[in-house]
N, C-alpha and C. Protein backbone atom coordinates (compact mmCIF):
# COMPACT_ATOMS: atom_id res chain seq x y z
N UNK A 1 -33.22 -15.27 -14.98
CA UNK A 1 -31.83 -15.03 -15.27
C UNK A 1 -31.58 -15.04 -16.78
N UNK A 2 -32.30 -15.80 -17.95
CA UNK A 2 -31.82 -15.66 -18.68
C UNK A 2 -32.49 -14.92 -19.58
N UNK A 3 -32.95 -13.72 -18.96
CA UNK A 3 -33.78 -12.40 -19.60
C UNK A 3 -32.60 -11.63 -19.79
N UNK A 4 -31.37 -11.47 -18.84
CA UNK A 4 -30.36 -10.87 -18.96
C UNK A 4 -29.03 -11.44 -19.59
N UNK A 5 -28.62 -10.63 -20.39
CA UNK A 5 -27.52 -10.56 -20.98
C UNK A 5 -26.42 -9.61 -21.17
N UNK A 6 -25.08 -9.56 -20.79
CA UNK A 6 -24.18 -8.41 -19.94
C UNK A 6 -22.98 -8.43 -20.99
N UNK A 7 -23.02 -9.43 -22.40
CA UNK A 7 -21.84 -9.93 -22.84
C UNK A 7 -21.53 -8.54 -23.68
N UNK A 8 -22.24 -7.35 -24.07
CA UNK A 8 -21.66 -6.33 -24.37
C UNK A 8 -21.48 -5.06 -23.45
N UNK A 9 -21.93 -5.30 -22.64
CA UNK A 9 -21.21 -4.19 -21.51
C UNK A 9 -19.80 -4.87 -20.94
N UNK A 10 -19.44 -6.28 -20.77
CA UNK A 10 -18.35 -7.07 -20.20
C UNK A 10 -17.10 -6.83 -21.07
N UNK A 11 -17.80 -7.00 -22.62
CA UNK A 11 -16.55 -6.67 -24.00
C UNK A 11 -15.94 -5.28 -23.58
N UNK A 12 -16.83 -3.98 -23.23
CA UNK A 12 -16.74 -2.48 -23.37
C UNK A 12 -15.68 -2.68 -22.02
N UNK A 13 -16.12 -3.28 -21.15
CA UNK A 13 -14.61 -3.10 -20.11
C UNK A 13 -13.78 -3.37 -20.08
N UNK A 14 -13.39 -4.83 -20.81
CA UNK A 14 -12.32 -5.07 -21.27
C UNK A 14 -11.45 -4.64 -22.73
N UNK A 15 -12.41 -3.80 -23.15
CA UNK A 15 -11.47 -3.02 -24.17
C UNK A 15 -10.98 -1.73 -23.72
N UNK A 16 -11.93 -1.28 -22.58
CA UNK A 16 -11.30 -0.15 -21.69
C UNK A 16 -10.61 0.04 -21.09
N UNK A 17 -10.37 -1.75 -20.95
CA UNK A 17 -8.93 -1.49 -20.04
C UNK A 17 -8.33 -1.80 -20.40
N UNK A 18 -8.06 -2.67 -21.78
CA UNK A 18 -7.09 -3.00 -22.65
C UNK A 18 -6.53 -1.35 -23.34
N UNK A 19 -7.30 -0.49 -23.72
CA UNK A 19 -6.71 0.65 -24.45
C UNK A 19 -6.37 1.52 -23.50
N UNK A 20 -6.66 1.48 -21.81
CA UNK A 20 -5.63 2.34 -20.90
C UNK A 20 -4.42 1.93 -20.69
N UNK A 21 -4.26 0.22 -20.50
CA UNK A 21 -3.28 -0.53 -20.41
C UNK A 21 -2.06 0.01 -21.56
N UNK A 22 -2.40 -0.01 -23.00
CA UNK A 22 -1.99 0.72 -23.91
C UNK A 22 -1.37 1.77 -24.04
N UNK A 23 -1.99 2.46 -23.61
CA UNK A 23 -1.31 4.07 -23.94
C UNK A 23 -0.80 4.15 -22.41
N UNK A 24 -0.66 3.47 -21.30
CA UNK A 24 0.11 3.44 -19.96
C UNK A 24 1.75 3.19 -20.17
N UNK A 25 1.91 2.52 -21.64
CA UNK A 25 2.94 2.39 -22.03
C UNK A 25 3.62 3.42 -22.04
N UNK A 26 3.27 4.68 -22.92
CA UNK A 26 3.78 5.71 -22.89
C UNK A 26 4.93 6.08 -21.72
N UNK A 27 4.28 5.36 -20.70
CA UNK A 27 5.10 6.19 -19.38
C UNK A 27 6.15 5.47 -18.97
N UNK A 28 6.85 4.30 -19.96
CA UNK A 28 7.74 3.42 -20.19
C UNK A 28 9.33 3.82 -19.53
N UNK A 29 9.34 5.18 -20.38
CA UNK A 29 10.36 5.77 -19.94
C UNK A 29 10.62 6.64 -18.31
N UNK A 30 9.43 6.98 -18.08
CA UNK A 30 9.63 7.59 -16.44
C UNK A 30 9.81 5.93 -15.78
N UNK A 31 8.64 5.01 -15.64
CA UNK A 31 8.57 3.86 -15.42
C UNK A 31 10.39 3.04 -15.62
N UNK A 32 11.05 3.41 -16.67
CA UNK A 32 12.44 2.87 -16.40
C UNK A 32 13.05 4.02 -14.81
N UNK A 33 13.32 5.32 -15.19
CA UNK A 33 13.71 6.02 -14.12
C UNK A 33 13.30 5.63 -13.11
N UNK A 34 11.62 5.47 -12.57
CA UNK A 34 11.41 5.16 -11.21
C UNK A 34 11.91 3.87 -10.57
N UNK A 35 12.12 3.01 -11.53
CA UNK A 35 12.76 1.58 -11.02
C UNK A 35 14.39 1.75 -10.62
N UNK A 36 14.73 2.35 -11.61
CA UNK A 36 16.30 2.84 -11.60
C UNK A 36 16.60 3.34 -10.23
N UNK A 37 15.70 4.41 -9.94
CA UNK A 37 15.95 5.30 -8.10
C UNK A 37 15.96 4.37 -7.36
N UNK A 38 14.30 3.41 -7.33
CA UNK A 38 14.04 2.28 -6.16
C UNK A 38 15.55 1.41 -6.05
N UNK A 39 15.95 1.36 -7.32
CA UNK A 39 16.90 0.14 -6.92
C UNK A 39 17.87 0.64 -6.31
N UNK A 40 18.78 1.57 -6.96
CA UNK A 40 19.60 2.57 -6.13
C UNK A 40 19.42 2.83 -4.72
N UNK A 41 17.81 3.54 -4.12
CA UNK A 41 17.90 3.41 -3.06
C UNK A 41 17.97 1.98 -1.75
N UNK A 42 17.61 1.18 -2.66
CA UNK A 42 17.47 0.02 -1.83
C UNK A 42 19.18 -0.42 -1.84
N UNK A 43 20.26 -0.39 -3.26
CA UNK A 43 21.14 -1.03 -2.85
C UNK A 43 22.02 0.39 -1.86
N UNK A 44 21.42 1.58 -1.54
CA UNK A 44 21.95 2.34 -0.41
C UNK A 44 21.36 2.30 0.71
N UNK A 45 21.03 1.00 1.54
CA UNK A 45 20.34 0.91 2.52
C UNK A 45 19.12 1.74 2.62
N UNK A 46 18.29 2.18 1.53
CA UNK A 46 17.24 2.60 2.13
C UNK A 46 16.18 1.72 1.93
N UNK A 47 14.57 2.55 1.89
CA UNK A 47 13.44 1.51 1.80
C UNK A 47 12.59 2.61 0.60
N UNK A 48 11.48 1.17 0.57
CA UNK A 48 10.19 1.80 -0.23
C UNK A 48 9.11 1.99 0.88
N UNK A 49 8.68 3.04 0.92
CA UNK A 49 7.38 3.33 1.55
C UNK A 49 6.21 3.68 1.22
N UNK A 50 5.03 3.17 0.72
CA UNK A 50 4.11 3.20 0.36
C UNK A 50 2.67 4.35 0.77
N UNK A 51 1.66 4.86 0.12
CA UNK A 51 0.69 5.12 1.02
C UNK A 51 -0.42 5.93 -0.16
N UNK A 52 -1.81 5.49 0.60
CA UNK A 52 -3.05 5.99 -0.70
C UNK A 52 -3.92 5.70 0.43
N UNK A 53 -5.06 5.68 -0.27
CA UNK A 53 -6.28 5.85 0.26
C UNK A 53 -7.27 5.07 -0.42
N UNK A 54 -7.93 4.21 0.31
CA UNK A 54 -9.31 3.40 -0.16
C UNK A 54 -8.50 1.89 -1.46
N UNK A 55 -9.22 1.93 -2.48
CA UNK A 55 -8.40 1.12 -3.33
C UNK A 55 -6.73 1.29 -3.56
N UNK A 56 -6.17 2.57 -3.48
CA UNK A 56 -4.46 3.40 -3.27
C UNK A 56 -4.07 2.51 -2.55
N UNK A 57 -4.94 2.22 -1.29
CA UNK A 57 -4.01 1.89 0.41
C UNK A 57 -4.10 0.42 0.01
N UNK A 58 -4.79 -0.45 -0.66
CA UNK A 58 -4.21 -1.61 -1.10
C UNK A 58 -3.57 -1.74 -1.87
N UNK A 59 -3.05 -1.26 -2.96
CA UNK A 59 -2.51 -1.08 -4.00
C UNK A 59 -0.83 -1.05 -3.23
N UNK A 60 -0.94 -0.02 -2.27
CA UNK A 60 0.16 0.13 -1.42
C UNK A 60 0.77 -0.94 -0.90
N UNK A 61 -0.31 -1.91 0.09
CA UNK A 61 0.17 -2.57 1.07
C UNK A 61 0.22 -4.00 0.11
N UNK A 62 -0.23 -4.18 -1.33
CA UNK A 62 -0.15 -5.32 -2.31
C UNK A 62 1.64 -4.91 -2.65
N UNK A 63 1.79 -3.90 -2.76
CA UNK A 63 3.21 -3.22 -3.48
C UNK A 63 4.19 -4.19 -2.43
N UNK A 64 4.12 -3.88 -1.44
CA UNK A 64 4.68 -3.89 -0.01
C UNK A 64 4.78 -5.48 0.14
N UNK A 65 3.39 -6.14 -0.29
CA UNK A 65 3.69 -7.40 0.03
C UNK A 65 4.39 -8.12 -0.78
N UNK A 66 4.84 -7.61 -2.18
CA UNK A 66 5.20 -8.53 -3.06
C UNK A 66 6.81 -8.04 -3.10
N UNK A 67 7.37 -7.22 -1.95
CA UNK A 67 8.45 -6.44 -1.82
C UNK A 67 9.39 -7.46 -0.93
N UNK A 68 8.30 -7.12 -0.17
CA UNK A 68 8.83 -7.86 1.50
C UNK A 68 8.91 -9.71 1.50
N UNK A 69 7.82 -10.09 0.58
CA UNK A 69 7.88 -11.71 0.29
C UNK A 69 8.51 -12.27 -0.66
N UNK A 70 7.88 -11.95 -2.05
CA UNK A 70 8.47 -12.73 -2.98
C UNK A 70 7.46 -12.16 -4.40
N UNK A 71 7.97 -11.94 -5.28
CA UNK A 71 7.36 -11.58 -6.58
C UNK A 71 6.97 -12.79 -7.50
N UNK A 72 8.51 -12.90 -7.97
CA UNK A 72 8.64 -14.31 -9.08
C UNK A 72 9.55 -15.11 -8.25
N UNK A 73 11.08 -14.75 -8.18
CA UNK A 73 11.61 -15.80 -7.57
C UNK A 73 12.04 -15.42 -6.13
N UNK A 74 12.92 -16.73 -5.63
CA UNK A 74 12.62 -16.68 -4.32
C UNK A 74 14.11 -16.04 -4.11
N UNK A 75 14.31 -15.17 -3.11
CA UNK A 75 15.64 -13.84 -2.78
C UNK A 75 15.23 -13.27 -1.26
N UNK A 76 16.21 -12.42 -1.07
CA UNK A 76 16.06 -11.70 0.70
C UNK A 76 15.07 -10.96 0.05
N UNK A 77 14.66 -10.68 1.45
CA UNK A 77 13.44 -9.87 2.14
C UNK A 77 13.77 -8.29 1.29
N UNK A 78 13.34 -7.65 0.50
CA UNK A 78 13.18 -6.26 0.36
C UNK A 78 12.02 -4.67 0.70
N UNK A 79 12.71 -4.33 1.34
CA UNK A 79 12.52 -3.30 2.73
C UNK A 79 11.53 -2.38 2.30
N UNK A 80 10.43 -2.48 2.71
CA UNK A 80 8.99 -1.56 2.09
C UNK A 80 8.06 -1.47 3.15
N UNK A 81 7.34 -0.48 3.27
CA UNK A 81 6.48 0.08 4.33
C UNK A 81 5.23 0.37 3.53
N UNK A 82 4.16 -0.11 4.15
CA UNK A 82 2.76 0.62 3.69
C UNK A 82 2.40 1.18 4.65
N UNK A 83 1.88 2.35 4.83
CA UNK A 83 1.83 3.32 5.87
C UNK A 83 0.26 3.17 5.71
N UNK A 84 -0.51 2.36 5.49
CA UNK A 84 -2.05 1.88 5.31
C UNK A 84 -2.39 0.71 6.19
N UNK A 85 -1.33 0.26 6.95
CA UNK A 85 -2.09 -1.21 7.78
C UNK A 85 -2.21 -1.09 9.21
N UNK A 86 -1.36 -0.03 9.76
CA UNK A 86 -1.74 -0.16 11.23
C UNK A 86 -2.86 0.43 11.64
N UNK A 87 -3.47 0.39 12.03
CA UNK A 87 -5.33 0.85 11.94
C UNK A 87 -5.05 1.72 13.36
N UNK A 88 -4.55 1.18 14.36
CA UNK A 88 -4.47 1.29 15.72
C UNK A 88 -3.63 3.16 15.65
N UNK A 89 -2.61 3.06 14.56
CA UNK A 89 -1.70 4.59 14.19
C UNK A 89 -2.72 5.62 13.33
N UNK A 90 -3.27 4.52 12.33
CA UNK A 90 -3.98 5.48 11.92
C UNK A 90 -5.37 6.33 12.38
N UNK A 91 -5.90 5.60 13.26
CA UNK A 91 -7.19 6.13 13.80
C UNK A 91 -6.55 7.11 15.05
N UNK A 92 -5.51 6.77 15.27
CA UNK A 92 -5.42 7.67 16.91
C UNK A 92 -5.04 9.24 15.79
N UNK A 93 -4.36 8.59 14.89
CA UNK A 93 -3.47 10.09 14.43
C UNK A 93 -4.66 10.94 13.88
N UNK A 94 -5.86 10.19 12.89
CA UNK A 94 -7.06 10.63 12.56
C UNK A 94 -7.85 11.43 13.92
N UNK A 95 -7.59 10.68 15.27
CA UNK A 95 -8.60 11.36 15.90
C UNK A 95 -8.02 12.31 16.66
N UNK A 96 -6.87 12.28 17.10
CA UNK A 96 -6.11 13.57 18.17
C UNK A 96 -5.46 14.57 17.09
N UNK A 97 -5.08 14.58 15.71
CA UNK A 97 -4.61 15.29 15.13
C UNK A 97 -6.00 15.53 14.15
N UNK A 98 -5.92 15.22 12.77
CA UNK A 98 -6.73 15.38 11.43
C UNK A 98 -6.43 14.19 10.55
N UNK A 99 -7.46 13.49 9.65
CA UNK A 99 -7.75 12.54 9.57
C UNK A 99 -6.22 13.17 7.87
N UNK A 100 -6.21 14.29 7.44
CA UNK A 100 -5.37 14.75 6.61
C UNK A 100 -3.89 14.92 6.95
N UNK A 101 -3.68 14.34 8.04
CA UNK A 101 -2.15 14.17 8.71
C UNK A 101 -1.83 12.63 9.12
N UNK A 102 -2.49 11.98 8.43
CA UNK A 102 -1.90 9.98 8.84
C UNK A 102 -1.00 10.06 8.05
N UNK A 103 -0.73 10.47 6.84
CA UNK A 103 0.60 9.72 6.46
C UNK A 103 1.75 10.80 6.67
N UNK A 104 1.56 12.52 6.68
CA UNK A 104 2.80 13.47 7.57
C UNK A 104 2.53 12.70 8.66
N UNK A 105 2.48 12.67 9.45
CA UNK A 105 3.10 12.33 10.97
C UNK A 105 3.70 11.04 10.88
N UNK A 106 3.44 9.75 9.89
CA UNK A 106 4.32 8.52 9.90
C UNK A 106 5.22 8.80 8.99
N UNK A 107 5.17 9.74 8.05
CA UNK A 107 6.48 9.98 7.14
C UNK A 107 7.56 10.77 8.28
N UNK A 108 7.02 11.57 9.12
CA UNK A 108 7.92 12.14 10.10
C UNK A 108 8.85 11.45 10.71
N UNK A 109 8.05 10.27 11.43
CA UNK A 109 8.76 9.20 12.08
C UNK A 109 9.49 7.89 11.26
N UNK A 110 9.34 7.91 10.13
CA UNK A 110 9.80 6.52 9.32
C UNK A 110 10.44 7.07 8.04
N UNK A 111 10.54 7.76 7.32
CA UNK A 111 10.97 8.06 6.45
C UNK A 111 12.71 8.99 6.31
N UNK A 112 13.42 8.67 5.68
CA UNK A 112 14.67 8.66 5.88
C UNK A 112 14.98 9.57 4.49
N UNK A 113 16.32 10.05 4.76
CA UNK A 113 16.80 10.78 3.37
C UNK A 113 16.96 9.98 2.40
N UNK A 114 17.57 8.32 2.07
CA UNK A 114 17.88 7.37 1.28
C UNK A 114 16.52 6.71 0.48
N UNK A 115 15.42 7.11 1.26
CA UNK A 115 14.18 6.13 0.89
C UNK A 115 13.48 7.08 -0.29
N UNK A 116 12.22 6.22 -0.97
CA UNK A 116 12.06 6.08 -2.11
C UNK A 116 10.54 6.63 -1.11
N UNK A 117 9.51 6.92 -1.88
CA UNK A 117 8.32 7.41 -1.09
C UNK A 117 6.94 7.12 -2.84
N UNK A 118 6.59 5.86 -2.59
CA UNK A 118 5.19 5.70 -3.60
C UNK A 118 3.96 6.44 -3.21
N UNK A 119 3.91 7.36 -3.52
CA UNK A 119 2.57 7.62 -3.52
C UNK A 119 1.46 8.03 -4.37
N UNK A 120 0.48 7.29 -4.07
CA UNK A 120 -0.63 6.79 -4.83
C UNK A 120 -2.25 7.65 -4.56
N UNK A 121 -2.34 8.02 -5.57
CA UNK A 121 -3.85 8.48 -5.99
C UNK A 121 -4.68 9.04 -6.99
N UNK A 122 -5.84 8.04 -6.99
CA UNK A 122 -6.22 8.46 -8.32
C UNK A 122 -6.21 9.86 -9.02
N UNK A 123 -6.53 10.47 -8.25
CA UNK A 123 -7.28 11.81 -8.19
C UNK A 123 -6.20 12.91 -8.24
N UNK A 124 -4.86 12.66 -7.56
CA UNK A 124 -4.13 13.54 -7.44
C UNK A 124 -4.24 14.53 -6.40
N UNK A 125 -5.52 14.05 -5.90
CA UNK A 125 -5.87 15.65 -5.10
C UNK A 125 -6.42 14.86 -3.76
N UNK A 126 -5.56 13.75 -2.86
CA UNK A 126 -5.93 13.21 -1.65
C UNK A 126 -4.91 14.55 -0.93
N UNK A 127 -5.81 15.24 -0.03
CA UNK A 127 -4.71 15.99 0.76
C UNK A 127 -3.90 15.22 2.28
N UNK A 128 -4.52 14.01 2.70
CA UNK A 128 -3.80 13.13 3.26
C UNK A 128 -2.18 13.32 2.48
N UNK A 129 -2.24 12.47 1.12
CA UNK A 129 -1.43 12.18 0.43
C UNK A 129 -0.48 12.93 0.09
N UNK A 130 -1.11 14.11 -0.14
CA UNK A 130 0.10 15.46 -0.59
C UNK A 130 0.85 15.99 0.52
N UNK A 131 -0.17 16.11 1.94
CA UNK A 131 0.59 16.29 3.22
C UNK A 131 1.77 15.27 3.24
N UNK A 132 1.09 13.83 2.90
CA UNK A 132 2.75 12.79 3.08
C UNK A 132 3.54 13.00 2.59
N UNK A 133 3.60 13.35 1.26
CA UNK A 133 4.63 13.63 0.19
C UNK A 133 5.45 15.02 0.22
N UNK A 134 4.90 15.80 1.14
CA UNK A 134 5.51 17.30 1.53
C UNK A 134 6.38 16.81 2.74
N UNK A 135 5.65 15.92 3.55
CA UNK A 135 6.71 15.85 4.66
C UNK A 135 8.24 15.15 4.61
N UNK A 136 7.46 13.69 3.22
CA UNK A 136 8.76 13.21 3.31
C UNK A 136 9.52 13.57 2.35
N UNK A 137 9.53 14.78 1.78
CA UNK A 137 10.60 15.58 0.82
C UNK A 137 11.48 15.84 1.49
N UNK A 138 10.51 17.31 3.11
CA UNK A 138 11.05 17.71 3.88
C UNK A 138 12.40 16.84 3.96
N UNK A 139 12.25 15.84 4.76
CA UNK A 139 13.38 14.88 5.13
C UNK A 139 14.10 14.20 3.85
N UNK A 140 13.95 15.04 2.54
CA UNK A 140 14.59 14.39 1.94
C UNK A 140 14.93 13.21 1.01
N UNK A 141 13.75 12.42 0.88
CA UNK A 141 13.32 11.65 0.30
C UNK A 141 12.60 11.76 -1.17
N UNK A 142 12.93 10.40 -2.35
CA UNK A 142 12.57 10.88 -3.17
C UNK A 142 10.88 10.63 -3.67
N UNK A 143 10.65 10.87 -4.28
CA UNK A 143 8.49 10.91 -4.69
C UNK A 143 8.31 10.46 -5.89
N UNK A 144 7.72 8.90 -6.13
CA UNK A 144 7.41 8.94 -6.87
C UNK A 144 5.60 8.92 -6.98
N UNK A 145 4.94 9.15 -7.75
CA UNK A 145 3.38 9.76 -7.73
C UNK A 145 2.87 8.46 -8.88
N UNK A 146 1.71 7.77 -8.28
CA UNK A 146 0.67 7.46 -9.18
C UNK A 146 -0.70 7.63 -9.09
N UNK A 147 -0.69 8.58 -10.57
CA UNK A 147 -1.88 9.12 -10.27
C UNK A 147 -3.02 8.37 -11.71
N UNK A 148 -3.90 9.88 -11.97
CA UNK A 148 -4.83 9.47 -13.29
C UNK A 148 -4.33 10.54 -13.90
N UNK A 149 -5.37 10.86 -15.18
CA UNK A 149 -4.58 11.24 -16.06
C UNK A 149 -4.14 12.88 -15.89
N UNK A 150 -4.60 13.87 -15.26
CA UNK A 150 -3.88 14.86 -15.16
C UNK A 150 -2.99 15.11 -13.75
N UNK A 151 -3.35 13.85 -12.89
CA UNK A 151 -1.82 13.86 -11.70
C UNK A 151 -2.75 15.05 -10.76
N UNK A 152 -3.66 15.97 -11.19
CA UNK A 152 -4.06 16.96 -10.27
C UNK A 152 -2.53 17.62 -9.38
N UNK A 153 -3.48 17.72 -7.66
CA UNK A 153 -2.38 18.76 -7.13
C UNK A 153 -1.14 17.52 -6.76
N UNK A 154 -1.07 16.65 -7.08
CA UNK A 154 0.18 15.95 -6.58
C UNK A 154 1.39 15.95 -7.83
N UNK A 155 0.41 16.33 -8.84
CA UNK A 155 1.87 16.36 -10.11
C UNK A 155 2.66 17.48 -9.60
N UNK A 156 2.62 18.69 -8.59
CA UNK A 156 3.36 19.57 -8.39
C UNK A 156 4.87 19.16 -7.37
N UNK A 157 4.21 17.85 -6.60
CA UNK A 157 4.96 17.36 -5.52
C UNK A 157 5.90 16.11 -5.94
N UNK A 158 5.46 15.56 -6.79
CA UNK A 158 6.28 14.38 -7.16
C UNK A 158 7.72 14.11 -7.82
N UNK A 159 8.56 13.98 -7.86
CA UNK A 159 9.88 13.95 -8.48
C UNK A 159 9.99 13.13 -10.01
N UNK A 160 9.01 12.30 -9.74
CA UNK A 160 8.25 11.39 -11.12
C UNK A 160 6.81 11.06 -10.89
N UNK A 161 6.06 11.35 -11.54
CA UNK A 161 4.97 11.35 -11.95
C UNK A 161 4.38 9.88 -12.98
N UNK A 162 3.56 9.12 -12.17
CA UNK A 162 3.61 8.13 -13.17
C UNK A 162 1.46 8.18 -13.55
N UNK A 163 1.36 8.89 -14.40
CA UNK A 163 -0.53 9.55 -14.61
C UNK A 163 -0.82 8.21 -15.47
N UNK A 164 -1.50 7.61 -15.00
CA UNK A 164 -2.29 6.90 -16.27
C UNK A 164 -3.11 7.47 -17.22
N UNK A 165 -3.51 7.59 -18.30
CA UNK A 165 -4.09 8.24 -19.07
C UNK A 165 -5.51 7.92 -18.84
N UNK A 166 -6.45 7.93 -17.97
CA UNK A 166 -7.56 7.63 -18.22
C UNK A 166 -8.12 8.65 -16.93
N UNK A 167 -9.77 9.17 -16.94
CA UNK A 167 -10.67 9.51 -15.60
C UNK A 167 -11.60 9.07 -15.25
N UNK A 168 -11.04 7.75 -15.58
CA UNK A 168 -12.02 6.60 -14.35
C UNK A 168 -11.39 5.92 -13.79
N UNK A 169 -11.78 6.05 -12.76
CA UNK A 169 -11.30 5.46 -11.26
C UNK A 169 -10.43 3.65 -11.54
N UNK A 170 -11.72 3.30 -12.15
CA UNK A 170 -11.18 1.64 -12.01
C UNK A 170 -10.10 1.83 -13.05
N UNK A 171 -9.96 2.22 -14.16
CA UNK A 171 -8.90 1.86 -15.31
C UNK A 171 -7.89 2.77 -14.86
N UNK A 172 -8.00 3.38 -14.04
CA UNK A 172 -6.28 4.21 -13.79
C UNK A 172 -5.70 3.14 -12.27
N UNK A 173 -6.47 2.68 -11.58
CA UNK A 173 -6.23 1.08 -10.74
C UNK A 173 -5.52 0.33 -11.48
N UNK A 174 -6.06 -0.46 -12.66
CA UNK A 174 -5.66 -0.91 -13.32
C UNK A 174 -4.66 -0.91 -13.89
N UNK A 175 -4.61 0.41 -14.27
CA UNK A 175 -2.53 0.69 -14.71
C UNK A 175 -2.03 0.98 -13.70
N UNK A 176 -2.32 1.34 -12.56
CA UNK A 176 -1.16 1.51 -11.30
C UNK A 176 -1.07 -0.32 -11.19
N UNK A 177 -1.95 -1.20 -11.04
CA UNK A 177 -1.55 -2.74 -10.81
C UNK A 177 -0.25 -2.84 -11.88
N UNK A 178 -0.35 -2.28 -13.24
CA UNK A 178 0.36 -2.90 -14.37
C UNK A 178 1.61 -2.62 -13.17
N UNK A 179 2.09 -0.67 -13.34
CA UNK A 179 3.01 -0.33 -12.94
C UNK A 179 3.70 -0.99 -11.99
N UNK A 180 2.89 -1.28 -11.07
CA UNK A 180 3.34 -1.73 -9.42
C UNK A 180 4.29 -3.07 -9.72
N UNK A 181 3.43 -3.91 -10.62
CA UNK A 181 4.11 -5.48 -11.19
C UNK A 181 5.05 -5.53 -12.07
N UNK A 182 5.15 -4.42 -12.61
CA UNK A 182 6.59 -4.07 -13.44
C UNK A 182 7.22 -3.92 -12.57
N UNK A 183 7.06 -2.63 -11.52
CA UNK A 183 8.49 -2.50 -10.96
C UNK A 183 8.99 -3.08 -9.49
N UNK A 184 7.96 -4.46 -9.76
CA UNK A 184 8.18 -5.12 -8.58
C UNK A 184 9.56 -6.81 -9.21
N UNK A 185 9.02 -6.72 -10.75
CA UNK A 185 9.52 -7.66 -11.38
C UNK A 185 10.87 -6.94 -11.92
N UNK A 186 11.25 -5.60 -12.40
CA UNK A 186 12.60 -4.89 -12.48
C UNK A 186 13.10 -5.17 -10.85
N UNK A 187 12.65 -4.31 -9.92
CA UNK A 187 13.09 -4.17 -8.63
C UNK A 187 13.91 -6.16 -8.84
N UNK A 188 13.01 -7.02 -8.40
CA UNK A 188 13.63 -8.02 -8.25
C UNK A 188 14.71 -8.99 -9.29
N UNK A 189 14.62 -8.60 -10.08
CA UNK A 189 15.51 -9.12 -11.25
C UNK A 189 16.91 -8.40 -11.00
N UNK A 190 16.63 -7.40 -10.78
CA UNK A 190 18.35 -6.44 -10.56
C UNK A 190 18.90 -5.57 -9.34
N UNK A 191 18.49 -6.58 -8.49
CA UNK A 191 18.95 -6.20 -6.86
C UNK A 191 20.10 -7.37 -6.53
């Protein structure tokens, strides 16, 4: 063990994610707007509904939990869906329909004109994801997108676009965590 030494590859990640963290700022100002809608829609009876794929679909159902429980301080319950936890919806819809229609067919059934719609992916280009975000326009709902840094095919669908500047996987995670904890700490401060 002590042939190896990792303390300059460990520095290089944490400056990598310190300088995505950085320039994630940039998106300060959409980042005010998207909090601004959520809150709006929530004080018009609607909800947040979540949904991604692989590291996305936790990111989602982390969003969701710190919605529905408690962030910083303690307040009512606020109304959020991750369309990533029922396994039992998602595998039937994966296997009698297409594994690219789990989140259209639950945006069909759950998603409302008042609600707010997160959706998350690195890549921009989950066609699960873009199917969700087409359906729940359909009905009216608004989109907000987190993606990486060029948003791919979902920057076409989103109403706000929140791209982290980076094309690696883990450091655009990383600023969707920042994002998510900002506007879980706005959301709760001014509801």
């Amino acid at each position: 063990m002590a042939d190896f030494n990792f303390i300059d590859e460990i520095n290089t990640i944490f400056d990598d994610s310190v300088e995505v963290i950085t320039k994630t700022k940039n998106l300060s100002e959409k980042l005010n707007q998207s909090a601004i809608k959520i809150i709006s829609c929530l004080k018009n009876n609607g909800k947040v509904i979540l949904f991604g794929n692989g590291g996305s679909a936790a990111d989602a159902q982390h969003m969701a939990a710190e919605l529905i429980g408690r962030f910083k301080v303690e307040r009512k319950s606020i109304p959020a869906i991750a369309l990533t936890t029922d396994t039992s919806v998602i595998t039937s819809i994966g296997n009698d329909y297409d594994f690219n229609e789990i989140f259209s067919r639950q945006c069909e059934s759950l998603v409302n004109k008042n609600d707010v719609i997160i959706a998350i992916s690195t890549s921009g280009n989950s066609n699960n994801v873009i199917n969700g975000i087409l359906k729940a326009k359909e009905k009216g709902s608004f989109v907000i997108g987190l993606t990486g840094n060029s948003g791919g095919k979902l920057k076409s669908s989103a109403d706000i676009l929140l791209d982290v500047p980076s094309d690696d996987t883990a450091r655009i995670q990383e600023g969707h965590r920042v994002i998510i904890h900002s506007l879980c700490e706005l959301i709760e401060k001014n509801l």
